[in-house]
Protein backbone atom coordinates (compact mmCIF):
# COMPACT_ATOMS: atom_id res chain seq x y z
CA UNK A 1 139.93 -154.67 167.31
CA UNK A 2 138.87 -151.17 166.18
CA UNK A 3 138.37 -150.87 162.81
CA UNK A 4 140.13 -147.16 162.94
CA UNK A 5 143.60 -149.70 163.28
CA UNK A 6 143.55 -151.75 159.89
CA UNK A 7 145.63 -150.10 157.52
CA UNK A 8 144.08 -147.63 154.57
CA UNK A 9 144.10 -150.33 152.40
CA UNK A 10 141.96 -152.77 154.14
CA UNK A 11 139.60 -149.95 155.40
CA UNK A 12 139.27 -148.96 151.79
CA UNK A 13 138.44 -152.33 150.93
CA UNK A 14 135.34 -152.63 153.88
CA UNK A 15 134.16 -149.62 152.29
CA UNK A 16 133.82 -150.98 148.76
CA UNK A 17 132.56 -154.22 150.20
CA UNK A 18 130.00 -152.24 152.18
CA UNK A 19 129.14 -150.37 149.11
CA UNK A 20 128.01 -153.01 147.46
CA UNK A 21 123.96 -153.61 147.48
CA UNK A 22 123.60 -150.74 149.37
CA UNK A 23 121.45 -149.15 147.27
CA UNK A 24 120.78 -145.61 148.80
CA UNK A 25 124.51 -144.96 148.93
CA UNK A 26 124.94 -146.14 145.60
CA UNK A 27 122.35 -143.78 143.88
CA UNK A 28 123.73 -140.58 146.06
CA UNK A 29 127.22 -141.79 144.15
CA UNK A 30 125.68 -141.74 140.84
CA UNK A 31 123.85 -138.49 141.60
CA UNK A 32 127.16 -136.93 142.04
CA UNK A 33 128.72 -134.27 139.94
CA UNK A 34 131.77 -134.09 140.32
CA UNK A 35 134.84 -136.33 142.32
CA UNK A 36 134.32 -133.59 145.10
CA UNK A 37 130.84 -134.81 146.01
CA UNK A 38 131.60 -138.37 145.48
CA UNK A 39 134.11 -138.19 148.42
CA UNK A 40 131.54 -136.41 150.53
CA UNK A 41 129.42 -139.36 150.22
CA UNK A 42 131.83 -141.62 151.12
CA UNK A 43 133.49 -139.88 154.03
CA UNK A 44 130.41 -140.00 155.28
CA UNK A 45 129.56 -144.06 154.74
CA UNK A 46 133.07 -144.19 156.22
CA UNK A 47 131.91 -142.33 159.28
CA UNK A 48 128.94 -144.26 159.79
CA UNK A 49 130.69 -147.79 159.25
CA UNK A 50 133.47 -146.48 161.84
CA UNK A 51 136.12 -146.62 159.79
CA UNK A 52 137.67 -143.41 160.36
CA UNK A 53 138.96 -142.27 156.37
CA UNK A 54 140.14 -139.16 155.51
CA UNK A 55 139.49 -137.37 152.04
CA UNK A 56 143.00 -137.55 151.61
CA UNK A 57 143.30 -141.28 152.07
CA UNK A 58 139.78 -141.88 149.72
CA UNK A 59 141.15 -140.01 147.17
CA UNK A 60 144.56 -141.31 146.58
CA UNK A 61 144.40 -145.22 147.54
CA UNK A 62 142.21 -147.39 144.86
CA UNK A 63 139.77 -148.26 143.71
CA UNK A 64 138.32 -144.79 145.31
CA UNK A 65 140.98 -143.10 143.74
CA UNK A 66 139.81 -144.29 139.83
CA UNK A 67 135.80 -143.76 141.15
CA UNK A 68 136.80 -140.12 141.56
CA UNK A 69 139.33 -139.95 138.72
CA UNK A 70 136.61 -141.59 136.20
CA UNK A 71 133.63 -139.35 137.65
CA UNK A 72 135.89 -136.00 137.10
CA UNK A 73 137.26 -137.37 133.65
CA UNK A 74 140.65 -136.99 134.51
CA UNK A 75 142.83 -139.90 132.93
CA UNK A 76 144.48 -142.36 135.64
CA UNK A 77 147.53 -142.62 133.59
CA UNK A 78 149.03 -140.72 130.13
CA UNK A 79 151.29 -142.38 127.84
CA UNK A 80 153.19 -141.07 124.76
CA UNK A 81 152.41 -137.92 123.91
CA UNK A 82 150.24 -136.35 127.17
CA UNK A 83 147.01 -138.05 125.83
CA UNK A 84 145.02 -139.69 128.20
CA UNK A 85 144.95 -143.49 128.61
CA UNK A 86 141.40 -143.63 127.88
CA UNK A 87 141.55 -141.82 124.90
CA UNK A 88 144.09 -144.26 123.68
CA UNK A 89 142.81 -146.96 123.74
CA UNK A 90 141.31 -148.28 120.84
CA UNK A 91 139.16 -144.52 119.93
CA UNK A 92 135.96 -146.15 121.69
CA UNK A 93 133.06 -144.49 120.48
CA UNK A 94 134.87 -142.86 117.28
CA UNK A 95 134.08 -143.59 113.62
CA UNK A 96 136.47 -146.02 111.90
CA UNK A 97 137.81 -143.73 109.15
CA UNK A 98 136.90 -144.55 105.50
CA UNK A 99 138.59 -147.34 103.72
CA UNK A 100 139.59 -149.05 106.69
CA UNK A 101 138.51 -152.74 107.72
CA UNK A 102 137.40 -153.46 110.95
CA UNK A 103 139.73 -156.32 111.30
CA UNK A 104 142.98 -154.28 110.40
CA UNK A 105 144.93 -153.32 113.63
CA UNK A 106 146.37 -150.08 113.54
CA UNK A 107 150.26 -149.54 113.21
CA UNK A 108 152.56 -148.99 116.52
CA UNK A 109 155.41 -147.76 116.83
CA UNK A 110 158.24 -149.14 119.02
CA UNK A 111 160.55 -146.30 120.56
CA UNK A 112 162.68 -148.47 122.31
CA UNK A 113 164.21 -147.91 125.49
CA UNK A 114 167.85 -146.81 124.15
């Protein structure tokens, strides 16, 4: 069976599986600067393994897609009010503000759906 047959998904997965422990590969990834040069890199390891990926397909199936997403610091997914999910969730990295307890959970708001 040729590899070029499987469908995006399960060539996507080879790759990630191939990926992994390979250590030059890995390094060129993390050397990248941008989303642009990640999928360089991997349309090439895709080449090489035979499994015949476009950019289009790397960069729009996962977990490739939230490699490049991530690496270019573009959010995934927005909620609310246009601010990206990452920046939602929980303020990682920010101060607490003063007078607040570590253990207190901030307030949410429930819309609804009506």
């Amino acid at each position: 069976m040729d590899l070029k047959d499987l469908p995006v998904t399960q060539r996507v997965n080879a790759l990630v599986k191939a990926l992994d422990g390979a250590k030059r590969t890995n390094e060129a990834l993390a050397r990248c600067r941008d989303g642009e040069e990640m999928l360089d890199v991997l349309l090439d390891a895709s080449s090489r393994l035979g499994l015949g990926l476009t950019r289009w397909e790397l960069e729009n199936t996962p977990p490739i897609r939230d490699w490049v997403w991530w690496k270019n610091k573009e959010a995934p997914l927005t909620i609310g009010d246009s601010k990206p999910r990452y920046q939602q969730d929980g303020g990682q990295g920010k101060p607490r503000p003063s007078g607040s307890s570590e253990d207190e959970t901030p307030r949410r708001r429930f819309l609804g759906l009506f």
